[in-house]
PDB file of N, CA and C in Angstrom:
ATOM      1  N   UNK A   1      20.266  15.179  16.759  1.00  0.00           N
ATOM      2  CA  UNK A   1      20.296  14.044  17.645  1.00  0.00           C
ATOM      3  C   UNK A   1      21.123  12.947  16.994  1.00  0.00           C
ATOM      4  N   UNK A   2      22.156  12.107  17.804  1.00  0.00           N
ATOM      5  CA  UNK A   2      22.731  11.272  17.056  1.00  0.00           C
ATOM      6  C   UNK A   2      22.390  10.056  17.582  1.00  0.00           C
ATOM      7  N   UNK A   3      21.717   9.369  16.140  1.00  0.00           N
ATOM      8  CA  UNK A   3      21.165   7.846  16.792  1.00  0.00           C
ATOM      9  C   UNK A   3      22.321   6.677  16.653  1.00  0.00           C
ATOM     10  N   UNK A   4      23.780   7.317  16.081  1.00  0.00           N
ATOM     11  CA  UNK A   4      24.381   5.950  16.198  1.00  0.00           C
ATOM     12  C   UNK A   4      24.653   5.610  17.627  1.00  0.00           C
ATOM     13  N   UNK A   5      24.569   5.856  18.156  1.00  0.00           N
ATOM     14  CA  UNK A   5      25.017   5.736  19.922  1.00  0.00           C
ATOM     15  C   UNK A   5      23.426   4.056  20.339  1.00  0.00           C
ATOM     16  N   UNK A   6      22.298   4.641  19.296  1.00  0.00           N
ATOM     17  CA  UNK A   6      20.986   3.493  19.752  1.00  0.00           C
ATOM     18  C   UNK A   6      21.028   2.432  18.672  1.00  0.00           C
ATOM     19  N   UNK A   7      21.824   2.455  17.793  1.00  0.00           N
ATOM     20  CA  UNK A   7      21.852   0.994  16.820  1.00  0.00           C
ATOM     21  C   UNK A   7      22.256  -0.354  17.206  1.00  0.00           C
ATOM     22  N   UNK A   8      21.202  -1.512  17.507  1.00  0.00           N
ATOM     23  CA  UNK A   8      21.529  -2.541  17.901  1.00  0.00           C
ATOM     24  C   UNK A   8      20.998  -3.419  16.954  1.00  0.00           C
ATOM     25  N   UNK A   9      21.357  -4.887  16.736  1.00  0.00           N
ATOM     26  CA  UNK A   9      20.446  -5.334  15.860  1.00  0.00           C
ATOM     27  C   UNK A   9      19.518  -6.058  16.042  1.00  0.00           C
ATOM     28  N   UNK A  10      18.269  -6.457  15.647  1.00  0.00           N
ATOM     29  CA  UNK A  10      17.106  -7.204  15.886  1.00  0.00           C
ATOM     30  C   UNK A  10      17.501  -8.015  17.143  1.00  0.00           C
ATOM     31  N   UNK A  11      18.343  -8.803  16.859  1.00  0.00           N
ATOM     32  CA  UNK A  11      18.345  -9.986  17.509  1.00  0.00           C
ATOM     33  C   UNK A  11      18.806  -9.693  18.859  1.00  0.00           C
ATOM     34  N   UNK A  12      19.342  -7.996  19.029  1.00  0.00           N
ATOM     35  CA  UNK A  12      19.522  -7.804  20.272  1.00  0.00           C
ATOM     36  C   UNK A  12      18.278  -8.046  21.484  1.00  0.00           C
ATOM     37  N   UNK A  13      17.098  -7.545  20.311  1.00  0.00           N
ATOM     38  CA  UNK A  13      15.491  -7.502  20.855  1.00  0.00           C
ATOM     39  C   UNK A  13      15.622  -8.614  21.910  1.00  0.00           C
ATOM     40  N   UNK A  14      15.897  -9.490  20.780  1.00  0.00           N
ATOM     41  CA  UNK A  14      15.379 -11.163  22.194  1.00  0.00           C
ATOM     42  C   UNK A  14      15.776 -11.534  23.335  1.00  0.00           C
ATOM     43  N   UNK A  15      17.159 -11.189  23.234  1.00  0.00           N
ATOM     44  CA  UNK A  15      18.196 -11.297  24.069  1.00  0.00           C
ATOM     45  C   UNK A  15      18.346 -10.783  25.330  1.00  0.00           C
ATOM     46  N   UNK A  16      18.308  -9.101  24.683  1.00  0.00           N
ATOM     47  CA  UNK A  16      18.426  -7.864  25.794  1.00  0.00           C
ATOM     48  C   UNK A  16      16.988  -7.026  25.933  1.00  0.00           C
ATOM     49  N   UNK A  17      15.816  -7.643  25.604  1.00  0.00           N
ATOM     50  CA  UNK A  17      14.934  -6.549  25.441  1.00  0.00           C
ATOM     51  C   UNK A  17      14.628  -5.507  26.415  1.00  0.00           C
ATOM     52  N   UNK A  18      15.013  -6.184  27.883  1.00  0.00           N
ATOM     53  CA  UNK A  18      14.556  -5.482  29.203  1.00  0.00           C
ATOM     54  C   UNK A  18      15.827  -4.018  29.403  1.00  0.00           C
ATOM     55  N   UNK A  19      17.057  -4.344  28.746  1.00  0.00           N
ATOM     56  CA  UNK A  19      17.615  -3.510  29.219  1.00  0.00           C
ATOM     57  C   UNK A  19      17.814  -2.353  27.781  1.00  0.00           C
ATOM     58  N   UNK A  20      16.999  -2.683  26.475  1.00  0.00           N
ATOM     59  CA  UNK A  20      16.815  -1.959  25.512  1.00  0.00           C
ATOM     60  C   UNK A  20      15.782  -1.128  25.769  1.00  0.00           C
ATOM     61  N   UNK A  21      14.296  -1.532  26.086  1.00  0.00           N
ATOM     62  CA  UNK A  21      13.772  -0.901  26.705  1.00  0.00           C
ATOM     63  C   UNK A  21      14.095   0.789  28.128  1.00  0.00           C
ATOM     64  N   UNK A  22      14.634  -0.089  28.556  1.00  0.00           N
ATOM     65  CA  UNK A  22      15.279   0.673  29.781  1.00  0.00           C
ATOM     66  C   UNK A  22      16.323   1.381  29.125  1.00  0.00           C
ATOM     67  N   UNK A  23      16.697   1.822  28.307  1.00  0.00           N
ATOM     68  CA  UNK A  23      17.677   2.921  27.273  1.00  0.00           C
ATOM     69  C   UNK A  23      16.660   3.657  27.266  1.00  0.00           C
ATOM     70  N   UNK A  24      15.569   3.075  26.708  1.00  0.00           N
ATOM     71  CA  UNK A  24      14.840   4.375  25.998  1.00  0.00           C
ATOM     72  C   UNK A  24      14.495   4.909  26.639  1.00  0.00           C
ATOM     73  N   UNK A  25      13.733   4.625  27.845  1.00  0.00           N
ATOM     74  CA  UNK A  25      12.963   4.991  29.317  1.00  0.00           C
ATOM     75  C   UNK A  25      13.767   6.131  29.638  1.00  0.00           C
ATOM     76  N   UNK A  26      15.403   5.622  29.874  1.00  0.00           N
ATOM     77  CA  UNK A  26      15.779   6.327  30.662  1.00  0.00           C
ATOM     78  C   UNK A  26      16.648   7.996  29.788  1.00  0.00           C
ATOM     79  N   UNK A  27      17.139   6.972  28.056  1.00  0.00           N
ATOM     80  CA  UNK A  27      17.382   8.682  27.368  1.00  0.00           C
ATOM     81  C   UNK A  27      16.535   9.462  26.635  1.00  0.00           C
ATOM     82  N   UNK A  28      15.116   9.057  26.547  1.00  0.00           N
ATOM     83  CA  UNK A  28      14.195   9.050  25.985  1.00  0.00           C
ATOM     84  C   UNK A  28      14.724   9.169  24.288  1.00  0.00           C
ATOM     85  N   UNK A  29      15.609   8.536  23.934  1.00  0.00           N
ATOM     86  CA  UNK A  29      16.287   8.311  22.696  1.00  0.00           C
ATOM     87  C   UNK A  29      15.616   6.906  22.252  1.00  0.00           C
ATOM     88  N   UNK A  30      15.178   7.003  20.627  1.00  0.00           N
ATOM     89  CA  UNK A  30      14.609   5.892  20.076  1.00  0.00           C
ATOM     90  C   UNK A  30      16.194   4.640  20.244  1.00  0.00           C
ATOM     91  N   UNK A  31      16.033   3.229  20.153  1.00  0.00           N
ATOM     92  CA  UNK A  31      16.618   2.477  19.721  1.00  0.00           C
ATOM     93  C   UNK A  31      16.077   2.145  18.503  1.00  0.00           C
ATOM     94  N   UNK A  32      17.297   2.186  17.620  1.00  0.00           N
ATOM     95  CA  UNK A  32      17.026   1.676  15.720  1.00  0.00           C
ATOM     96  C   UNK A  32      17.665   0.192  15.710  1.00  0.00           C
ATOM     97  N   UNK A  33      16.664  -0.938  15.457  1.00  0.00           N
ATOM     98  CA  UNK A  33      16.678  -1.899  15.031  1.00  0.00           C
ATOM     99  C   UNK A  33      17.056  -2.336  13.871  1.00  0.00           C
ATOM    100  N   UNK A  34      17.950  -3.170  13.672  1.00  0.00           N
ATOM    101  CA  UNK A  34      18.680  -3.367  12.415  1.00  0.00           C
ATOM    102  C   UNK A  34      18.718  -4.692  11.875  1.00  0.00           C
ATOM    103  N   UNK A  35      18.427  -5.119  11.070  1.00  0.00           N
ATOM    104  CA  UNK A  35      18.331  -6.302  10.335  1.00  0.00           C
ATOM    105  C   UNK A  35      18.973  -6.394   8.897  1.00  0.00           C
ATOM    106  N   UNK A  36      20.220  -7.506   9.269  1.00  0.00           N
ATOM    107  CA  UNK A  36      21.283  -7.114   8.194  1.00  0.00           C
ATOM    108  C   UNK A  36      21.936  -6.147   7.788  1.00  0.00           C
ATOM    109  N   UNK A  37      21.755  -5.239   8.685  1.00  0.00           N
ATOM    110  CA  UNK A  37      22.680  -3.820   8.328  1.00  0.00           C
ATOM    111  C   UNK A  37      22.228  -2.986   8.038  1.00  0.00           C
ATOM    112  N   UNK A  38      20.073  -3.201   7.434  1.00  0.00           N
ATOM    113  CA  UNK A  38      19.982  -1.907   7.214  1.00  0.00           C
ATOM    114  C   UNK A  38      18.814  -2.067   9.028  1.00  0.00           C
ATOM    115  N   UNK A  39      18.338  -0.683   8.745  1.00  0.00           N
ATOM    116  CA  UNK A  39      17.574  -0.094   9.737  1.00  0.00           C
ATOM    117  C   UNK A  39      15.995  -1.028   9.391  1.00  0.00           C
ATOM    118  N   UNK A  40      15.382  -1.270  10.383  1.00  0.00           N
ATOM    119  CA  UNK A  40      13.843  -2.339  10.488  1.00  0.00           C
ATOM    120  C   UNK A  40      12.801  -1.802  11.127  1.00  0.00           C
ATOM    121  N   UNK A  41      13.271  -1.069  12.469  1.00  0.00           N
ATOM    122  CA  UNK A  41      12.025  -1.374  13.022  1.00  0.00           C
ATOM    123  C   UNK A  41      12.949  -0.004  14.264  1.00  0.00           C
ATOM    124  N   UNK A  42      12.148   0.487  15.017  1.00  0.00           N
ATOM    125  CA  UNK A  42      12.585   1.391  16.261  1.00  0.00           C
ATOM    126  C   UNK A  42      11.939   1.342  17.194  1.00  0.00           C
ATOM    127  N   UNK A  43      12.567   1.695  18.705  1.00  0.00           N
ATOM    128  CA  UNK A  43      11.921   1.080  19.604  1.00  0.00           C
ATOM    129  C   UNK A  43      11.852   2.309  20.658  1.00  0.00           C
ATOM    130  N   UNK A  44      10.969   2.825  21.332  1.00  0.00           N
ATOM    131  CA  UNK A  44      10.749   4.020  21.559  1.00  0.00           C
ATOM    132  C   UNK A  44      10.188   4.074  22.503  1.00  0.00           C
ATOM    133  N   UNK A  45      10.168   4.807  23.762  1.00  0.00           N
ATOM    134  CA  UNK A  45       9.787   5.387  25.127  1.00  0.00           C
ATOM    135  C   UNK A  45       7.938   5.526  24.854  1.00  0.00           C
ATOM    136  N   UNK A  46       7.311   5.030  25.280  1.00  0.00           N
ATOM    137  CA  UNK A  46       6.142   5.574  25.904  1.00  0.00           C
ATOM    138  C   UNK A  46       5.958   7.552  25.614  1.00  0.00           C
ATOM    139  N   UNK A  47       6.351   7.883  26.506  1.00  0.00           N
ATOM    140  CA  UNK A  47       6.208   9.726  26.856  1.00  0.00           C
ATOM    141  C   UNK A  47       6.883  10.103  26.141  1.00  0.00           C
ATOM    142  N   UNK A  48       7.870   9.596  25.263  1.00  0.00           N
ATOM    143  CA  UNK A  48       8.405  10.392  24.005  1.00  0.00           C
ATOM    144  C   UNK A  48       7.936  10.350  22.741  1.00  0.00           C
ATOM    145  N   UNK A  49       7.003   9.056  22.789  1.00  0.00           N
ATOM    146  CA  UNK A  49       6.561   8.680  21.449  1.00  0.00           C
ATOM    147  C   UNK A  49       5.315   9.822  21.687  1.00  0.00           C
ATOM    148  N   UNK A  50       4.372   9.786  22.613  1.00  0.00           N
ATOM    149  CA  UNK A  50       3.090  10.627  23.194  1.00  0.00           C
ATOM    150  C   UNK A  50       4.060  11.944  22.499  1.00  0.00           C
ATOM    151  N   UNK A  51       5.048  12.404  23.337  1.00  0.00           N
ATOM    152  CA  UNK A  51       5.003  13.702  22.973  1.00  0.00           C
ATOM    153  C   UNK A  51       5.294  13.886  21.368  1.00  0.00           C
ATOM    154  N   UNK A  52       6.078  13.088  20.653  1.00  0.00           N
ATOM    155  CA  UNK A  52       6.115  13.239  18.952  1.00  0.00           C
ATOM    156  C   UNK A  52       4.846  13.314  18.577  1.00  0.00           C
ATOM    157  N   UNK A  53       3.814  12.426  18.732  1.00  0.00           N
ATOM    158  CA  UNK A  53       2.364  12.498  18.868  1.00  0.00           C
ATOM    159  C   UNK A  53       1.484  13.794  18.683  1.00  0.00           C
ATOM    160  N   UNK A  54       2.047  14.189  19.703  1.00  0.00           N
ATOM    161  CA  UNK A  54       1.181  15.514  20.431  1.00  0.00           C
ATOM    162  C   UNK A  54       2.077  16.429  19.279  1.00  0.00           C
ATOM    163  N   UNK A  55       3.052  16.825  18.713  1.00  0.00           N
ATOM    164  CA  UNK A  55       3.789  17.387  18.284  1.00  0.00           C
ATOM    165  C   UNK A  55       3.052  17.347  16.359  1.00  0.00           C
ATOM    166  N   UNK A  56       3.472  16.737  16.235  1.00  0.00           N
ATOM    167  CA  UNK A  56       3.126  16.192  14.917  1.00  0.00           C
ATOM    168  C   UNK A  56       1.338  16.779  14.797  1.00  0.00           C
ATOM    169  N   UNK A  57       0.677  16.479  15.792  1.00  0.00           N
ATOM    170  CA  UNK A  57      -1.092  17.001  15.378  1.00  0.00           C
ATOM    171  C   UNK A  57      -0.580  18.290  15.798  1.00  0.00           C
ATOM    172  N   UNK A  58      -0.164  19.147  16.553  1.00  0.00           N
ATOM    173  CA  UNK A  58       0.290  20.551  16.577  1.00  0.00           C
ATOM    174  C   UNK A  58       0.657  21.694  15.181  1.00  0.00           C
ATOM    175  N   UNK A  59       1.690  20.248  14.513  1.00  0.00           N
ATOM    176  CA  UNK A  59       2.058  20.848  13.569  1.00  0.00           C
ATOM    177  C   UNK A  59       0.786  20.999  11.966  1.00  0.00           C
ATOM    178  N   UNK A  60       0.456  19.835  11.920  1.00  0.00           N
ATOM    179  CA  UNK A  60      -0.880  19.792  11.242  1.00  0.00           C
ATOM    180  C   UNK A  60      -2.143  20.465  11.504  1.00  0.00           C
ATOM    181  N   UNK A  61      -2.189  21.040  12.542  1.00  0.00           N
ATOM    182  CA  UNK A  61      -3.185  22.239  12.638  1.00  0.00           C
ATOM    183  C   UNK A  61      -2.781  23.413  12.220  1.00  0.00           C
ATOM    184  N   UNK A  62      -1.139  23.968  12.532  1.00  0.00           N
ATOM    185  CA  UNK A  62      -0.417  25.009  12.237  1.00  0.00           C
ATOM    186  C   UNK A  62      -0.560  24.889  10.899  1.00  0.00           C
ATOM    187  N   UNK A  63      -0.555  24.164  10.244  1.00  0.00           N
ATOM    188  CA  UNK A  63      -0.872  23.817   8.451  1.00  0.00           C
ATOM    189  C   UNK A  63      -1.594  24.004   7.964  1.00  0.00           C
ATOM    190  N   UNK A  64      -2.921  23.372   8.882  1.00  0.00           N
ATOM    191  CA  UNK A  64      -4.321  23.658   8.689  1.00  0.00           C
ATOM    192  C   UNK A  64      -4.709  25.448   8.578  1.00  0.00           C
ATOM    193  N   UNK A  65      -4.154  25.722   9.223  1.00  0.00           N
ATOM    194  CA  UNK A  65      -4.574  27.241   9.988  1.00  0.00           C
ATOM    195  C   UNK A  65      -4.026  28.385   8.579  1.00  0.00           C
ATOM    196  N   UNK A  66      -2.749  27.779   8.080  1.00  0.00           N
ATOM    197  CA  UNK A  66      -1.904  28.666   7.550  1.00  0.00           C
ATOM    198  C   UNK A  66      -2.794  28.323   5.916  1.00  0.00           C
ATOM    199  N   UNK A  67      -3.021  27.372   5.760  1.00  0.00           N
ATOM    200  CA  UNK A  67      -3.657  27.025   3.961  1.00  0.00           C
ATOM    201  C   UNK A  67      -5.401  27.952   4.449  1.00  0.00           C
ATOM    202  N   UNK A  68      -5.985  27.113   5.642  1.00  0.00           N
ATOM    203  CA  UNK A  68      -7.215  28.637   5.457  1.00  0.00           C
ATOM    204  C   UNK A  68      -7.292  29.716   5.483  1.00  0.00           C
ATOM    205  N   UNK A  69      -5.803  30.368   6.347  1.00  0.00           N
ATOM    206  CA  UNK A  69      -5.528  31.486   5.731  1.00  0.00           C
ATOM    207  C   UNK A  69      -5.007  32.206   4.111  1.00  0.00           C
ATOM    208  N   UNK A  70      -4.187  31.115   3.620  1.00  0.00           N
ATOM    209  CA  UNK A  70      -4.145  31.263   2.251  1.00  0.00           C
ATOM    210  C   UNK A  70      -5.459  31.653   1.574  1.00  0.00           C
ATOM    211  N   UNK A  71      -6.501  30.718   1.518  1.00  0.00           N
ATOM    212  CA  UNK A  71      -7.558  30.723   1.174  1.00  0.00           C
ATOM    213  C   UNK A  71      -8.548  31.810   1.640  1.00  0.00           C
ATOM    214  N   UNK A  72      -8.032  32.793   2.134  1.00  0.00           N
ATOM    215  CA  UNK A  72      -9.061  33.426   3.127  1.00  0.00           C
ATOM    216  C   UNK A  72      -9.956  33.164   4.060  1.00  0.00           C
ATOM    217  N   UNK A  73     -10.101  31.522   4.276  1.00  0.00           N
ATOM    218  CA  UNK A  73     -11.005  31.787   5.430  1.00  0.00           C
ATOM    219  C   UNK A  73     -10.812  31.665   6.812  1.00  0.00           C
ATOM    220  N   UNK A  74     -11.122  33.008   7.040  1.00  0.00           N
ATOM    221  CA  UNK A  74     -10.895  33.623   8.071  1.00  0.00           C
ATOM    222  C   UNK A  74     -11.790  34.235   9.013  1.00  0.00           C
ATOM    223  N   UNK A  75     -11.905  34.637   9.936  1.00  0.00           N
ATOM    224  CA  UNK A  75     -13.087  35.167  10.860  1.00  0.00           C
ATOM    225  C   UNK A  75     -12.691  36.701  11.606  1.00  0.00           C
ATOM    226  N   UNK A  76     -12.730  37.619  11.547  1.00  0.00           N
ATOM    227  CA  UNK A  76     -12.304  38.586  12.502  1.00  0.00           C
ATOM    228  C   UNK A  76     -12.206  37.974  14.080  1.00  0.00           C
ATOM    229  N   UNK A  77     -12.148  38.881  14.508  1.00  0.00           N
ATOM    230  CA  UNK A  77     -11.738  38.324  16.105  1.00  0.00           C
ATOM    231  C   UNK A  77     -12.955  38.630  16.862  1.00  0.00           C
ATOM    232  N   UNK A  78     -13.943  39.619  16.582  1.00  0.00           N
ATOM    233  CA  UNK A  78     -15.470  39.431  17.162  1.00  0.00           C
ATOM    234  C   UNK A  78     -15.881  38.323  16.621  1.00  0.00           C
ATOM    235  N   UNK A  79     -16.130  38.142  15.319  1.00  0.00           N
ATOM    236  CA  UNK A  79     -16.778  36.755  15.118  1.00  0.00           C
ATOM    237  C   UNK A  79     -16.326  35.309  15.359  1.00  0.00           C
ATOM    238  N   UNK A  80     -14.891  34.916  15.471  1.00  0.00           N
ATOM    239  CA  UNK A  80     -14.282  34.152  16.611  1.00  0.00           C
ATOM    240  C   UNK A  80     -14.648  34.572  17.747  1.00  0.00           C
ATOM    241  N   UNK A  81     -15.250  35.317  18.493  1.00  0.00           N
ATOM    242  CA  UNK A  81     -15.256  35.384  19.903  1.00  0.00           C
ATOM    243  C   UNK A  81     -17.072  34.957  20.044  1.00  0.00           C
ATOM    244  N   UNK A  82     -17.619  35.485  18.850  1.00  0.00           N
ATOM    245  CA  UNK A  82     -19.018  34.942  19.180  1.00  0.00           C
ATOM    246  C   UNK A  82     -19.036  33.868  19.029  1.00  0.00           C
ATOM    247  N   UNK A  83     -18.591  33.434  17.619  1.00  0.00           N
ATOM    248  CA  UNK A  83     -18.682  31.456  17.594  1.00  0.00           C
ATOM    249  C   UNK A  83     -18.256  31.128  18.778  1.00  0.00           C
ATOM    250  N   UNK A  84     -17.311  31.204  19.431  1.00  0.00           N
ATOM    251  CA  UNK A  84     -16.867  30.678  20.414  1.00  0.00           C
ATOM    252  C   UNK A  84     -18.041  30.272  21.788  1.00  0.00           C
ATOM    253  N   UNK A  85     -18.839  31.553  21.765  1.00  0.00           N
ATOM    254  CA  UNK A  85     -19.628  31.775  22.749  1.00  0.00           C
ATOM    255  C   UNK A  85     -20.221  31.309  22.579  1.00  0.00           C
ATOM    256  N   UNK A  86     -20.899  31.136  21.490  1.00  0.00           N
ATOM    257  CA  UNK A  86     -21.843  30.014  21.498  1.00  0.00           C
ATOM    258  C   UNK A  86     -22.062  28.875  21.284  1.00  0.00           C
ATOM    259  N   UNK A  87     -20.706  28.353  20.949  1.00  0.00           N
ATOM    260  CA  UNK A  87     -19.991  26.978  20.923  1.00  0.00           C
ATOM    261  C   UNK A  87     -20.610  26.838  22.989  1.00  0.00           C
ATOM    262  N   UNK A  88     -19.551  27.243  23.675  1.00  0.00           N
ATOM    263  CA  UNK A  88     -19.752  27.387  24.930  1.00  0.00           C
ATOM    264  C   UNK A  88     -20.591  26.965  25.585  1.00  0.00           C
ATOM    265  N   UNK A  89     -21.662  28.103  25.152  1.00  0.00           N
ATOM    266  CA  UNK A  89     -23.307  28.100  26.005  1.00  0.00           C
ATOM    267  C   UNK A  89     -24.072  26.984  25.762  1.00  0.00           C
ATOM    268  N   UNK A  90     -23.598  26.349  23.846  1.00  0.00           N
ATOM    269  CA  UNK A  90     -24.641  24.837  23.831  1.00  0.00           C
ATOM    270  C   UNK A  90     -23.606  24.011  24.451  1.00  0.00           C
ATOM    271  N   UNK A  91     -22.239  23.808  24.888  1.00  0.00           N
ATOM    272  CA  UNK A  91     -21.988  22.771  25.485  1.00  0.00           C
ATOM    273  C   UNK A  91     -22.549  22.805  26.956  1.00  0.00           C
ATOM    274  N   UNK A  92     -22.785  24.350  27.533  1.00  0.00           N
ATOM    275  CA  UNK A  92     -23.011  24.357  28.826  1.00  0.00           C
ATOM    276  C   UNK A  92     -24.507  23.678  29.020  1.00  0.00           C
ATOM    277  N   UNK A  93     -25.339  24.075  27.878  1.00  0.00           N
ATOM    278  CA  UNK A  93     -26.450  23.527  28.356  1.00  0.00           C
ATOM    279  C   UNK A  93     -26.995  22.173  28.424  1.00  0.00           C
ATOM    280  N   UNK A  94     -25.719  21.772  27.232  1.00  0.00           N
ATOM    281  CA  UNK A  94     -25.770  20.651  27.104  1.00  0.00           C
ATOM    282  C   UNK A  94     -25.658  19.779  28.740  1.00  0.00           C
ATOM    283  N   UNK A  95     -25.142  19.931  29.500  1.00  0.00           N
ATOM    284  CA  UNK A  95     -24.740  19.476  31.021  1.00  0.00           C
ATOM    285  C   UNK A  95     -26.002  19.141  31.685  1.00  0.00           C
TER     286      UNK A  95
END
């Protein structure tokens, strides 16, 4: 992805914020905020930031998953299917 195309600087914020905003909305591309030349602060879409979000805990479970497998712990796939079930049945009864 190339963010020089979203580099504006701070002070664009004050100025232009409505139509900086409305960049992001519409390329769902961050704007990089710049103060003095270097990079400050970024300014980012709603539903793109959610989906980095959603992405990022995806990947940290995939992490999670892969070190308890390192570690061996692990469950066969009947005993995942019973925990499961009975995960299930106390939420159902829970109702």
């Amino acid at each position: 992805m190339n963010y020089a195309k979203g580099i504006e600087p701070l002070s664009a914020l004050e100025s232009r914020s409505a139509e900086l905003v409305q960049t992001a909305r519409d390329t769902g591309n961050p704007v990089l905020l710049t103060e003095e030349g270097r990079p400050t602060a970024v300014l980012q879409d709603v539903d793109s930031f959610q989906r980095q979000r959603d992405t990022l805990a995806l990947l940290k479970l995939v992490v999670q998953g892969e070190n308890d497998y390192r570690r061996g712990d692990v469950l066969s796939h009947s005993e995942a299917d019973s925990h499961f079930r009975r995960k299930l049945a106390d939420l159902k009864s829970s109702d």
